[in-house]
PDB file of N, CA and C in Angstrom:
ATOM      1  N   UNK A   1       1.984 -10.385  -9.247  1.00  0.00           N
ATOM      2  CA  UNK A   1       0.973 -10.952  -8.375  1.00  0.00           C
ATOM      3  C   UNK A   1       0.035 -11.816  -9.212  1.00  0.00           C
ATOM      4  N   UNK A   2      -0.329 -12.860  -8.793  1.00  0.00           N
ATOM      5  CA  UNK A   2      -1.258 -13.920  -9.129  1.00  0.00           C
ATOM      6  C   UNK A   2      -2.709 -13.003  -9.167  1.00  0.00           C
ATOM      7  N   UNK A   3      -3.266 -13.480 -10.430  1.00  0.00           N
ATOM      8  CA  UNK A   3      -5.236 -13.512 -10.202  1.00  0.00           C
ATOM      9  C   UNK A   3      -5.561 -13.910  -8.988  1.00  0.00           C
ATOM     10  N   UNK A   4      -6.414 -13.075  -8.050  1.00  0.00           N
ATOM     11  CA  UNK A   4      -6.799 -13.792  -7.236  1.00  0.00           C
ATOM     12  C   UNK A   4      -5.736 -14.312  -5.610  1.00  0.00           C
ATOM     13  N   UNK A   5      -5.054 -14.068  -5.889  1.00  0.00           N
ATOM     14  CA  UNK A   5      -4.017 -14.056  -4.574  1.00  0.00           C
ATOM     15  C   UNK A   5      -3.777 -12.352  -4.184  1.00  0.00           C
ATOM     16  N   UNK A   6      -3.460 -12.569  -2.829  1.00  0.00           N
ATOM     17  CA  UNK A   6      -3.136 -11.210  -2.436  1.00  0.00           C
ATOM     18  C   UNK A   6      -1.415 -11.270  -1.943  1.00  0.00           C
ATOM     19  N   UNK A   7      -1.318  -9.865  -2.315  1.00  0.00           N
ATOM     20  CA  UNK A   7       0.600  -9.899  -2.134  1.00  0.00           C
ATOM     21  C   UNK A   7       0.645  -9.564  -0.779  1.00  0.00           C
ATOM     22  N   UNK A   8       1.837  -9.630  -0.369  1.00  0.00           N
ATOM     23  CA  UNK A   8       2.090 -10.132   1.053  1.00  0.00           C
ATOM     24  C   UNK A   8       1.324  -8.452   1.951  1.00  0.00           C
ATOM     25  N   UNK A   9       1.494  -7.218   1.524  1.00  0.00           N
ATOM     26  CA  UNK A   9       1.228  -6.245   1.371  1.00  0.00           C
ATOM     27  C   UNK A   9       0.074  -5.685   1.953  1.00  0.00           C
ATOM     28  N   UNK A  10      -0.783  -6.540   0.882  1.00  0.00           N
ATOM     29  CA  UNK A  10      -2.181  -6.269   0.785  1.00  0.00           C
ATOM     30  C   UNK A  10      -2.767  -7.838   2.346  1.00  0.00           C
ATOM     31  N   UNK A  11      -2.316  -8.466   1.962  1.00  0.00           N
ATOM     32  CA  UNK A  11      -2.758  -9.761   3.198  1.00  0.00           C
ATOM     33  C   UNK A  11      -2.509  -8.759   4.593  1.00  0.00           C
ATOM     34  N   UNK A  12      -1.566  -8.255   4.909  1.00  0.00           N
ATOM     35  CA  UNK A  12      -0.958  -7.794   6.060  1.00  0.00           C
ATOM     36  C   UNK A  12      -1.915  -6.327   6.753  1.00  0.00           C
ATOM     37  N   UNK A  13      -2.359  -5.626   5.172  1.00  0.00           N
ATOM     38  CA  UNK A  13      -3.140  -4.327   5.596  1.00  0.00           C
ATOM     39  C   UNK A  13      -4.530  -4.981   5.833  1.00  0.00           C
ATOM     40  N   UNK A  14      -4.940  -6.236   5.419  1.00  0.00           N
ATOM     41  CA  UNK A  14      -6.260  -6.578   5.975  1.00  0.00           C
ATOM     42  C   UNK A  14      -5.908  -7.214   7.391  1.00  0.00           C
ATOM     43  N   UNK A  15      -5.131  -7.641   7.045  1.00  0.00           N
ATOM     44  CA  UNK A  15      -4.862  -8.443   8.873  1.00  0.00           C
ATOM     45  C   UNK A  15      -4.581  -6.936  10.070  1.00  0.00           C
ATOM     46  N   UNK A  16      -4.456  -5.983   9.836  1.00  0.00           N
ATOM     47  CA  UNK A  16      -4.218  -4.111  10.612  1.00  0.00           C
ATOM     48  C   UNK A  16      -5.476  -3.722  10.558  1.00  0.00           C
ATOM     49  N   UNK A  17      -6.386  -4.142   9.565  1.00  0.00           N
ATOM     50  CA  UNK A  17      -8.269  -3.268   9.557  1.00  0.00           C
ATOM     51  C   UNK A  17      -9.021  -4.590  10.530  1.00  0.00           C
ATOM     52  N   UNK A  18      -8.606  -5.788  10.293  1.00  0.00           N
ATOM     53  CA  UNK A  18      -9.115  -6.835  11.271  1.00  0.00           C
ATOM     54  C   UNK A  18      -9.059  -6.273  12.757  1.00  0.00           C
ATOM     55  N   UNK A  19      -7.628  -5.940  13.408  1.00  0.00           N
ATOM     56  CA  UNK A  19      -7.509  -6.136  14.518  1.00  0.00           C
ATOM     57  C   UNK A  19      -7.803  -4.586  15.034  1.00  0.00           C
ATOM     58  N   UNK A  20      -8.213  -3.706  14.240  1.00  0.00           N
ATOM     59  CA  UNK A  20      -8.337  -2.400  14.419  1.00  0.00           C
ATOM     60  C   UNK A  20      -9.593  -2.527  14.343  1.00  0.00           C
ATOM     61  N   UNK A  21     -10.399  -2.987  13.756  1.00  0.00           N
ATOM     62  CA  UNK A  21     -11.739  -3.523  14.037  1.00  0.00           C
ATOM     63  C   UNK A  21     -12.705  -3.788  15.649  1.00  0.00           C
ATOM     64  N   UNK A  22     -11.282  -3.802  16.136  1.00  0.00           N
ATOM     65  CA  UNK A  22     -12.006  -5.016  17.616  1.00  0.00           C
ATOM     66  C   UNK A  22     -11.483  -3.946  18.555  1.00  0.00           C
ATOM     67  N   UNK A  23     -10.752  -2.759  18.229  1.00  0.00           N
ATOM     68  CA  UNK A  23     -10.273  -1.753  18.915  1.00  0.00           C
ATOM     69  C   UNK A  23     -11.468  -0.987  20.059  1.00  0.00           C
ATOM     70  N   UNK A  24     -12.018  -1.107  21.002  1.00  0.00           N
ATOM     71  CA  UNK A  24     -13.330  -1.130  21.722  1.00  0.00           C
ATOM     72  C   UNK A  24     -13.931   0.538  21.878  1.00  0.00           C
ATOM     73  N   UNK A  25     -15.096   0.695  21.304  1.00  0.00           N
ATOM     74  CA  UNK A  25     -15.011   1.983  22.023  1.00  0.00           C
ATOM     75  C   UNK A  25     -14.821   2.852  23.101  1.00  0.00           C
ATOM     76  N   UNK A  26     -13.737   3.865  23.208  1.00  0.00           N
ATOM     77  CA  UNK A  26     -13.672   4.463  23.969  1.00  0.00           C
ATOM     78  C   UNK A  26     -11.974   4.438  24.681  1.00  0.00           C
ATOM     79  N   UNK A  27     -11.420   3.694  23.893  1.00  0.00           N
ATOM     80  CA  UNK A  27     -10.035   2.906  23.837  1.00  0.00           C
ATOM     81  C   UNK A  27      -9.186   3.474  22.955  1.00  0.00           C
ATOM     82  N   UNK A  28      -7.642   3.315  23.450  1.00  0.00           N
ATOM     83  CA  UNK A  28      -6.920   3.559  21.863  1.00  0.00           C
ATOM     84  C   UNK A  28      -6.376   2.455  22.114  1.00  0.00           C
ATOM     85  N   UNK A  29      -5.573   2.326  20.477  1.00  0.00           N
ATOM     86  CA  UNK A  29      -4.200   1.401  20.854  1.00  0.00           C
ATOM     87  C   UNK A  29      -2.809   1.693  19.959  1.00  0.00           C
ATOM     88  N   UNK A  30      -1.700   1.473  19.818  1.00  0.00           N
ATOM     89  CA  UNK A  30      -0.846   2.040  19.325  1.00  0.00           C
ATOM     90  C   UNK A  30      -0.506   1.288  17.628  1.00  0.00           C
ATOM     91  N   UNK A  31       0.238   1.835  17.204  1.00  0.00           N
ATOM     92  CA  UNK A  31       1.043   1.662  15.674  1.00  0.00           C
ATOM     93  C   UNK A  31       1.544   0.027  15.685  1.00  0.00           C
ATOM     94  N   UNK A  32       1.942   0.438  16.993  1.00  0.00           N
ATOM     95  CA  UNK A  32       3.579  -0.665  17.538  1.00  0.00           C
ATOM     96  C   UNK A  32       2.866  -2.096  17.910  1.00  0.00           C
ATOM     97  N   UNK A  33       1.464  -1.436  18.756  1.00  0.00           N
ATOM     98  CA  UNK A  33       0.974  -2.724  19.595  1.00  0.00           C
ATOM     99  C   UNK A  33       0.431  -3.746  18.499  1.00  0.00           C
ATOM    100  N   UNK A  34      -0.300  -2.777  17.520  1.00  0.00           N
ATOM    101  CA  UNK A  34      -0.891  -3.673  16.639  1.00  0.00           C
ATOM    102  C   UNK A  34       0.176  -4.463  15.675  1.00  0.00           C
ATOM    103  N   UNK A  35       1.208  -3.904  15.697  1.00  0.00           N
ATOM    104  CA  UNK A  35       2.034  -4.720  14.808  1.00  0.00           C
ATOM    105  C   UNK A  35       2.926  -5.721  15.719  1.00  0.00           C
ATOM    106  N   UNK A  36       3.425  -5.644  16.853  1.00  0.00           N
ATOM    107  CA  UNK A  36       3.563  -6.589  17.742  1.00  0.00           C
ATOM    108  C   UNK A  36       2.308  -7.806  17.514  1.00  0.00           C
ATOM    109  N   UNK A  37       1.264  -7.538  17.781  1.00  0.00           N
ATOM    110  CA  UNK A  37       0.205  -8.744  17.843  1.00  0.00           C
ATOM    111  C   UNK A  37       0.323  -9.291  16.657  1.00  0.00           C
ATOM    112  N   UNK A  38       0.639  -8.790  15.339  1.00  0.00           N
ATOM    113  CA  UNK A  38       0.595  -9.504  14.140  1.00  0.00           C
ATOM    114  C   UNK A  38       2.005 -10.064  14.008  1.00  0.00           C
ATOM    115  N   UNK A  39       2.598  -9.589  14.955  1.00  0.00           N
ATOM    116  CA  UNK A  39       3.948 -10.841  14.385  1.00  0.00           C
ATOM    117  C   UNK A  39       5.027  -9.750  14.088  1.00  0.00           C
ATOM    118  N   UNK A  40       4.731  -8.921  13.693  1.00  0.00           N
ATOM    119  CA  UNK A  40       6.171  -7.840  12.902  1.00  0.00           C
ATOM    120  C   UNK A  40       6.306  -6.295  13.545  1.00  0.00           C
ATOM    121  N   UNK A  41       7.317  -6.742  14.915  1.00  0.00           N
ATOM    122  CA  UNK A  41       6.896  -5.900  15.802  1.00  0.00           C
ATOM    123  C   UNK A  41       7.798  -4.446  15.249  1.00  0.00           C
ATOM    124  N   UNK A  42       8.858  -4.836  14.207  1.00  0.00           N
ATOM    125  CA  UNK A  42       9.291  -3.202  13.538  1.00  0.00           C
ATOM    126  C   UNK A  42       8.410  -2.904  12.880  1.00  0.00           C
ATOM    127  N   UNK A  43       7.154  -3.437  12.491  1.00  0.00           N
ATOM    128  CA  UNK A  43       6.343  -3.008  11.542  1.00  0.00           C
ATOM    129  C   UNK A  43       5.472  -1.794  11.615  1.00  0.00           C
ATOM    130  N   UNK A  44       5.467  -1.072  12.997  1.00  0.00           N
ATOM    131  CA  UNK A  44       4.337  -0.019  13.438  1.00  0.00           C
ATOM    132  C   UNK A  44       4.086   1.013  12.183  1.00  0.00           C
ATOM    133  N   UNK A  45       5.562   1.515  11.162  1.00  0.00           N
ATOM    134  CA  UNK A  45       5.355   2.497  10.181  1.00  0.00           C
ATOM    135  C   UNK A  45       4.295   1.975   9.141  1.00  0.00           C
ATOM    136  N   UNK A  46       4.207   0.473   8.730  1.00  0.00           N
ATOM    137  CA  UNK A  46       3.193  -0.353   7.941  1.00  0.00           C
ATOM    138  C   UNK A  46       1.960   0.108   8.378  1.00  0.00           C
ATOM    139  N   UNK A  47       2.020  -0.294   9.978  1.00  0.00           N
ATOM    140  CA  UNK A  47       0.296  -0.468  10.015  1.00  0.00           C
ATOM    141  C   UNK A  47       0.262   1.253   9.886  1.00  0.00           C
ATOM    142  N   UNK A  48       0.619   2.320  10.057  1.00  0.00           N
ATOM    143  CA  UNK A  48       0.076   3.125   9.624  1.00  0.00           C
ATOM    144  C   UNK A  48      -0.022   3.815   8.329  1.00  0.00           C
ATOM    145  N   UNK A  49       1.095   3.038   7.659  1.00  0.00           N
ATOM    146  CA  UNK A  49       0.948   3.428   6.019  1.00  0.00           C
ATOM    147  C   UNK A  49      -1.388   2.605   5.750  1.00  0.00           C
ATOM    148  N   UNK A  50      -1.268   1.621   6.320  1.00  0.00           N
ATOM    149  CA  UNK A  50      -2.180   1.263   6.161  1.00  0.00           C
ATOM    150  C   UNK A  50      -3.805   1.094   6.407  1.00  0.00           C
ATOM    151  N   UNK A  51      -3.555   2.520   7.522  1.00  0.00           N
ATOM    152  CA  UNK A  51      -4.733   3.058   8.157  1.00  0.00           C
ATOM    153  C   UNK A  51      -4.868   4.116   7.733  1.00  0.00           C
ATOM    154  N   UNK A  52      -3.735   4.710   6.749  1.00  0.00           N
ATOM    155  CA  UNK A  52      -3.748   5.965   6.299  1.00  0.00           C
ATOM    156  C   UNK A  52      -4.722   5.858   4.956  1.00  0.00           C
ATOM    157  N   UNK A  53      -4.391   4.336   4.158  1.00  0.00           N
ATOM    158  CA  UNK A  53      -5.563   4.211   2.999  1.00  0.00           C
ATOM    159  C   UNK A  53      -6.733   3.287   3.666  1.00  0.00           C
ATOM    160  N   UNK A  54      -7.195   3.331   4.648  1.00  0.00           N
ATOM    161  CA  UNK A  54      -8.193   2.637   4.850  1.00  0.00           C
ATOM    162  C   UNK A  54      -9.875   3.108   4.651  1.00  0.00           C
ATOM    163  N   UNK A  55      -9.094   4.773   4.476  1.00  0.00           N
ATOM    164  CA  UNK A  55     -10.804   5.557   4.291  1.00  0.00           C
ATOM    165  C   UNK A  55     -11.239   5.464   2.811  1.00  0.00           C
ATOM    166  N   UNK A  56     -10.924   4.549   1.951  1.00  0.00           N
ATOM    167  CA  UNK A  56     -11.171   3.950   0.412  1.00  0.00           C
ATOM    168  C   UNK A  56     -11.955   2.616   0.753  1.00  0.00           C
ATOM    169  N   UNK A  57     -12.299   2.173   1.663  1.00  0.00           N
ATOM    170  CA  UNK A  57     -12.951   0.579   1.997  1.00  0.00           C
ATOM    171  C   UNK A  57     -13.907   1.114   1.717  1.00  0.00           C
ATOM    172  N   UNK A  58     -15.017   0.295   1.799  1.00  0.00           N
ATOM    173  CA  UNK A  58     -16.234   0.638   2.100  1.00  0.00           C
ATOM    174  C   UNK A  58     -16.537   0.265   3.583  1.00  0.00           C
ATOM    175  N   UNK A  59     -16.228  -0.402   4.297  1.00  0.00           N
ATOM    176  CA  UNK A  59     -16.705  -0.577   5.633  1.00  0.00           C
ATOM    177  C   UNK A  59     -15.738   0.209   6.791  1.00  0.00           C
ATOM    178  N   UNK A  60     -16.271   0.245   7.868  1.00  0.00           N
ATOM    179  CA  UNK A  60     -15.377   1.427   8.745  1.00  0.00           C
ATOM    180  C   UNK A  60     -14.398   0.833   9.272  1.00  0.00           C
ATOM    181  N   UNK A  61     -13.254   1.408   9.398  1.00  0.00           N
ATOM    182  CA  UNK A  61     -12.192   1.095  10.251  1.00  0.00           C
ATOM    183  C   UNK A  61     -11.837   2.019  10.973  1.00  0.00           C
ATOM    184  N   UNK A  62     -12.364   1.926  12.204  1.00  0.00           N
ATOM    185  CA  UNK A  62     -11.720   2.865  13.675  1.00  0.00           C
ATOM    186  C   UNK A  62     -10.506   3.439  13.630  1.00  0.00           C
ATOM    187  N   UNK A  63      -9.682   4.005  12.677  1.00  0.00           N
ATOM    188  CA  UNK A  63      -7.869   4.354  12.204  1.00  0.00           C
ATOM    189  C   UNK A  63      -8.138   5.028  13.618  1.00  0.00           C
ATOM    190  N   UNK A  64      -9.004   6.247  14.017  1.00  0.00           N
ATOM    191  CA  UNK A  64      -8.753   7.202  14.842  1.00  0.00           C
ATOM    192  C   UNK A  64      -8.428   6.697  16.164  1.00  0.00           C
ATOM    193  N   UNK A  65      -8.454   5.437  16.989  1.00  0.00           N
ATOM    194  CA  UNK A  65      -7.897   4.706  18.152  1.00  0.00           C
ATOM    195  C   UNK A  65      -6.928   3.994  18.001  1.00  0.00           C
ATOM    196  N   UNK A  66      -6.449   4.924  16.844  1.00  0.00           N
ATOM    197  CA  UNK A  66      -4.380   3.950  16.929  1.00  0.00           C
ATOM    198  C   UNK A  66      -3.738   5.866  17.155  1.00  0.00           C
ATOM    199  N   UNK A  67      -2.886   5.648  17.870  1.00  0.00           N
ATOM    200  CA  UNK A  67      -2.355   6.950  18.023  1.00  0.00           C
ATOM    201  C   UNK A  67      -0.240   6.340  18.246  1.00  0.00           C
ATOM    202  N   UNK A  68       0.301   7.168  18.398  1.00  0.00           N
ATOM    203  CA  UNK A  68       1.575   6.757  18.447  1.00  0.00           C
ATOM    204  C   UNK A  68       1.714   6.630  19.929  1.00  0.00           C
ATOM    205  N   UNK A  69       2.622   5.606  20.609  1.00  0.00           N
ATOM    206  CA  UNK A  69       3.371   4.985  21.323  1.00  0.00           C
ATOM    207  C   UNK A  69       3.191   5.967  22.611  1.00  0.00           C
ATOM    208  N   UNK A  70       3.385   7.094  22.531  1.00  0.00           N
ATOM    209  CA  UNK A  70       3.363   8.031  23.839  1.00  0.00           C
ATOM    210  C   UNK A  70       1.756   8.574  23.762  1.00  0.00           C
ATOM    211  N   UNK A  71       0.802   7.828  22.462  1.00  0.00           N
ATOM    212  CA  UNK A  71      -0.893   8.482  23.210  1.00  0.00           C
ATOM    213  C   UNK A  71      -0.657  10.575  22.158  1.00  0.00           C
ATOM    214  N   UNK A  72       0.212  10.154  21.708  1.00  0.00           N
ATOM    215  CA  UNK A  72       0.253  11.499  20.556  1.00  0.00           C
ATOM    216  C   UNK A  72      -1.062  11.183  19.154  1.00  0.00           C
ATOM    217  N   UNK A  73      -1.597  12.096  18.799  1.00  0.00           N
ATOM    218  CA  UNK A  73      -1.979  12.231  17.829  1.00  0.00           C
ATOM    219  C   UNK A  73      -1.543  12.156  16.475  1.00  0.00           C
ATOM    220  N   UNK A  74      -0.712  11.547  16.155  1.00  0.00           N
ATOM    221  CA  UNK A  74       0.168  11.835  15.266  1.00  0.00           C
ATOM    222  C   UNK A  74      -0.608  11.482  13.725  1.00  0.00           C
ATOM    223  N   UNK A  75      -1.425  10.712  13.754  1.00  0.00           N
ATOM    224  CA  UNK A  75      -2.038  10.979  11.997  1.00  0.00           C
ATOM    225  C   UNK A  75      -3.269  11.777  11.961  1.00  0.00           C
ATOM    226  N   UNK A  76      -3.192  12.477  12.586  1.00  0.00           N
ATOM    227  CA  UNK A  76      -4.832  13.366  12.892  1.00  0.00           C
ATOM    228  C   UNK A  76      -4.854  14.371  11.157  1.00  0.00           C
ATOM    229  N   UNK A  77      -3.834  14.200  11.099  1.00  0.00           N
ATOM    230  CA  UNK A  77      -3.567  15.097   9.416  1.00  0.00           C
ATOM    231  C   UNK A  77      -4.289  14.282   8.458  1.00  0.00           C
ATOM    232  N   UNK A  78      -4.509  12.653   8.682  1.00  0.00           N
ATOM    233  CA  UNK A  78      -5.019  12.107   7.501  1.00  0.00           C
ATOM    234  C   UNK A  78      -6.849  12.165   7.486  1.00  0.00           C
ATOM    235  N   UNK A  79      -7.332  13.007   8.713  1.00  0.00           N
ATOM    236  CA  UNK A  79      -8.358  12.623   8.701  1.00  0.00           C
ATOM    237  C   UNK A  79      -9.000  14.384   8.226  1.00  0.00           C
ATOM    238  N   UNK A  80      -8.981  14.760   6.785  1.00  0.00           N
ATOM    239  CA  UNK A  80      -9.470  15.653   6.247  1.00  0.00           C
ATOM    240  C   UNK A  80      -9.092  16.954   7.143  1.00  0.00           C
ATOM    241  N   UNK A  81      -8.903  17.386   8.159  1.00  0.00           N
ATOM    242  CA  UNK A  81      -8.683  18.161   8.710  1.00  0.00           C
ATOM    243  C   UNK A  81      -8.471  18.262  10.228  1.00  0.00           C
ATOM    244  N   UNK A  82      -7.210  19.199  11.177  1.00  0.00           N
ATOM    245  CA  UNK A  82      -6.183  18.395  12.281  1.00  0.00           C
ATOM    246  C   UNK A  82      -7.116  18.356  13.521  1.00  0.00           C
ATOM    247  N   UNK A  83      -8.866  18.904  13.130  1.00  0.00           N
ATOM    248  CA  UNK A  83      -9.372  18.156  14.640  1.00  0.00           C
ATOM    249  C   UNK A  83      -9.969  17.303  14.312  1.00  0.00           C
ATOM    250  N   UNK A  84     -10.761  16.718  13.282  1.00  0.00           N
ATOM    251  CA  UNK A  84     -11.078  15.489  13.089  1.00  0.00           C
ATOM    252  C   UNK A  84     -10.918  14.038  14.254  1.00  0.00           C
ATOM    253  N   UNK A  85      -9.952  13.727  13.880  1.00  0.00           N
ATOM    254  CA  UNK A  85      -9.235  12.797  15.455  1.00  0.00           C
ATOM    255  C   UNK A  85      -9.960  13.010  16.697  1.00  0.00           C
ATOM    256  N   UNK A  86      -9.697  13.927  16.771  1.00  0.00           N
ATOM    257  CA  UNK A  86      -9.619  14.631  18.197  1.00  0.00           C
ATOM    258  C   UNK A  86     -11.037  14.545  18.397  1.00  0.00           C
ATOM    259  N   UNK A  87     -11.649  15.262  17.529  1.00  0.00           N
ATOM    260  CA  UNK A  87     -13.435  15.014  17.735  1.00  0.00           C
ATOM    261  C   UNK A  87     -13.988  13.665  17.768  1.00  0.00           C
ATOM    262  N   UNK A  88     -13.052  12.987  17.124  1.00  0.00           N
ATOM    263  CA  UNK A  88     -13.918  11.395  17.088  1.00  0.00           C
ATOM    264  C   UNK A  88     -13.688  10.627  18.158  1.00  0.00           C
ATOM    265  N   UNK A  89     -12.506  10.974  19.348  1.00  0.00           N
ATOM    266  CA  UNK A  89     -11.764  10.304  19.991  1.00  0.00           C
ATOM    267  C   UNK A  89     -12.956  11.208  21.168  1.00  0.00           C
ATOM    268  N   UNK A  90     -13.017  12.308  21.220  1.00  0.00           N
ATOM    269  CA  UNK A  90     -13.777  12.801  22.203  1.00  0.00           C
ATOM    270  C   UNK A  90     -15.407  12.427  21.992  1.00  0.00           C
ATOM    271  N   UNK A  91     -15.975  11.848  21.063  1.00  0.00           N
ATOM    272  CA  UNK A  91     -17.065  11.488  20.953  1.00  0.00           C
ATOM    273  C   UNK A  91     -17.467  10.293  21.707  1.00  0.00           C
ATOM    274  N   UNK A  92     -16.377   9.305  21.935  1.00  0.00           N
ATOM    275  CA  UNK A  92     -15.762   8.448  22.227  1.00  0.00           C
ATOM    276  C   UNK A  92     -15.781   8.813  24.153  1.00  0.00           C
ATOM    277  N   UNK A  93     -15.587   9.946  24.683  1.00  0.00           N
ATOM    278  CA  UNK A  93     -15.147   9.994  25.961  1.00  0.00           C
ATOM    279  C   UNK A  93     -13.773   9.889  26.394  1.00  0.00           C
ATOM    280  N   UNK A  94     -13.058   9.958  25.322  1.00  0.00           N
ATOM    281  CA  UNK A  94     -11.305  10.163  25.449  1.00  0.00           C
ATOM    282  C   UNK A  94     -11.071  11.982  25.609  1.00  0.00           C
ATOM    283  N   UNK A  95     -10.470  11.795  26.691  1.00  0.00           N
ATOM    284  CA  UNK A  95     -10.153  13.745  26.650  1.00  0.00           C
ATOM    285  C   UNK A  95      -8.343  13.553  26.171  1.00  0.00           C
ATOM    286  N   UNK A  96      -8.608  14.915  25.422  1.00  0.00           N
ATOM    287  CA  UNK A  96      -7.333  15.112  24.678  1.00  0.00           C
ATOM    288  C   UNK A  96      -6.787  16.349  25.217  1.00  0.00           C
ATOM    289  N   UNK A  97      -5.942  16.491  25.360  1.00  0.00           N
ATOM    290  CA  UNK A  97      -5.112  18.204  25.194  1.00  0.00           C
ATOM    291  C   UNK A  97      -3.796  18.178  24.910  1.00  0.00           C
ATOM    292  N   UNK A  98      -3.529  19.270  24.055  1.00  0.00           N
ATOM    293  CA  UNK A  98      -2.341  19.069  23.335  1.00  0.00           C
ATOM    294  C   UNK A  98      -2.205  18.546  22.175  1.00  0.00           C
ATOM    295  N   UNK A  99      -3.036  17.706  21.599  1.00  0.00           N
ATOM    296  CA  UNK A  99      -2.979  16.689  20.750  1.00  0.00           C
ATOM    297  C   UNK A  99      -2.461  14.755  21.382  1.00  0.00           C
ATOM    298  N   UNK A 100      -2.575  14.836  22.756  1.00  0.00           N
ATOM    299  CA  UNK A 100      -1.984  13.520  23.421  1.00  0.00           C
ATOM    300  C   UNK A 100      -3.200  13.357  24.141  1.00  0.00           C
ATOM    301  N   UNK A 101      -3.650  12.121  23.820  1.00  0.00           N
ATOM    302  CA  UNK A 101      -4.488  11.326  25.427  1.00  0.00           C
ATOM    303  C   UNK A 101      -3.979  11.468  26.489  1.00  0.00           C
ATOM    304  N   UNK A 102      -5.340  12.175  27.316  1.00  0.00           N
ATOM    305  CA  UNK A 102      -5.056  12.379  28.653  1.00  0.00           C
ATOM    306  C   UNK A 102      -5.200  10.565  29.258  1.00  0.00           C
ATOM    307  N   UNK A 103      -4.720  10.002  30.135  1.00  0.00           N
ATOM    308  CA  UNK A 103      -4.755   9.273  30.763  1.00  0.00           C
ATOM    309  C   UNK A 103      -4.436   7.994  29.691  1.00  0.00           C
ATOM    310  N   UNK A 104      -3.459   7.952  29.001  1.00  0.00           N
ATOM    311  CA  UNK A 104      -3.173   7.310  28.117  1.00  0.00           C
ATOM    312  C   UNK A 104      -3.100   5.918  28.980  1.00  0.00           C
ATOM    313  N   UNK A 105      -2.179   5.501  29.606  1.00  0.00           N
ATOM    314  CA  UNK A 105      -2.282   4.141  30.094  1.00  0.00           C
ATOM    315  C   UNK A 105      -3.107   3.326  30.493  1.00  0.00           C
ATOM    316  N   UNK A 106      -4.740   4.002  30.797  1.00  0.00           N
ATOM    317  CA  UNK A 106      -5.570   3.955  31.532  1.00  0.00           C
ATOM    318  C   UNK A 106      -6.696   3.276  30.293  1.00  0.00           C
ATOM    319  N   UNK A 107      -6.349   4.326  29.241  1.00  0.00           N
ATOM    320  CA  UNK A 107      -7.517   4.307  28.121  1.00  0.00           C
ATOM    321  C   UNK A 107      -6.737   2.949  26.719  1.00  0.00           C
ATOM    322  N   UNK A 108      -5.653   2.721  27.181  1.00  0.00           N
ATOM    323  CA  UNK A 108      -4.496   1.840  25.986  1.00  0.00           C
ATOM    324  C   UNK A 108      -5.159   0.426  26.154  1.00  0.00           C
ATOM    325  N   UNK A 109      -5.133   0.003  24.919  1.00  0.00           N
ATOM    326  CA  UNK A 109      -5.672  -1.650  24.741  1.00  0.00           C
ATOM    327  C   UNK A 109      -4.612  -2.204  23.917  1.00  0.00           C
ATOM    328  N   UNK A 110      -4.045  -2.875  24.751  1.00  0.00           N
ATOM    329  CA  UNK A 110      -2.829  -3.968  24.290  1.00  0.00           C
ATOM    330  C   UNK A 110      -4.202  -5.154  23.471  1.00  0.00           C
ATOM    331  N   UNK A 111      -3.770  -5.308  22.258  1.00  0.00           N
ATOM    332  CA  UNK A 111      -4.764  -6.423  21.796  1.00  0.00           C
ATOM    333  C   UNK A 111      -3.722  -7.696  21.899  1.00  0.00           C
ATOM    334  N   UNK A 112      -2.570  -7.564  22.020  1.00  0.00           N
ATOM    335  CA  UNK A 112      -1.589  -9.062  22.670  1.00  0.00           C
ATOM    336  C   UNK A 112      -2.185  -9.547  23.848  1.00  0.00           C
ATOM    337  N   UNK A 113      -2.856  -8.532  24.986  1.00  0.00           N
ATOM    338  CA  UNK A 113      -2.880  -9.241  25.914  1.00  0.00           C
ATOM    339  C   UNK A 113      -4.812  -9.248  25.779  1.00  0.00           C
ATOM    340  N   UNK A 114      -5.772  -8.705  24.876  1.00  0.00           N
ATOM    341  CA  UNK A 114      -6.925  -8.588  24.925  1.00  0.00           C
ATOM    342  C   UNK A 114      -7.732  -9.713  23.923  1.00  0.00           C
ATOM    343  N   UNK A 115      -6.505 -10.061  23.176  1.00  0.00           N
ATOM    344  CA  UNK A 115      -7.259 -10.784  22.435  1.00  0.00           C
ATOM    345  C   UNK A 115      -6.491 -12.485  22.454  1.00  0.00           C
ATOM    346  N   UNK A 116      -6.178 -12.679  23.306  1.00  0.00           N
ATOM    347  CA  UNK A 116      -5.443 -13.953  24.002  1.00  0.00           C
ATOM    348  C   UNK A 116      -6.259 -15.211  23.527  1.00  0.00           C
TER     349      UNK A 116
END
């Protein structure tokens, strides 16, 4: 890698904290959706390799309103301990049970079609 250039890698995990950024409160959105909007729609395992190191920034990134494809909880493990998520998502006004958003379709933000 060049001084000063970023590898394709590192460009791509800021372009996943950008659009996870704009994720609205009280909303989720998925692995898949966000990587659809960026162009690399097999990419959903990326954007979460990359929300998984995002708690090393210094500024916040909302990781906890990306959940997997069916509204599952599925990285609630990266957030220090497995209710974490769940508490931040309910702080939020998202009801959970099970570990899945209740009313998932209702509460889902396609940023393909939100950020047009």
């Amino acid at each position: 890698m060049t001084r000063g250039k970023k590898s394709n890698n590192e460009s791509f995990f800021e372009r996943v904290y950008d659009v996870t950024k704009l994720i609205p409160t009280g909303r989720v959105t998925s692995y898949g959706a966000i990587a659809n909007y960026l162009g690399s729609r097999q990419s959903a395992r990326m954007v979460g390799w990359a929300l998984n190191s995002c708690h090393t920034r210094p500024d916040f990134i909302p990781a906890h309103r990306v959940v997997n494809r069916t509204g599952l909880l599925s990285g609630k493990h990266h957030f220090g301990n497995s209710t974490t998520m769940q508490q931040l998502l309910e702080n939020e006004g998202i009801v959970i049970e099970d570990d899945i958003v209740v009313d998932f379709k209702d509460k889902f933000w396609d940023p393909a079609k939100e950020l047009r």
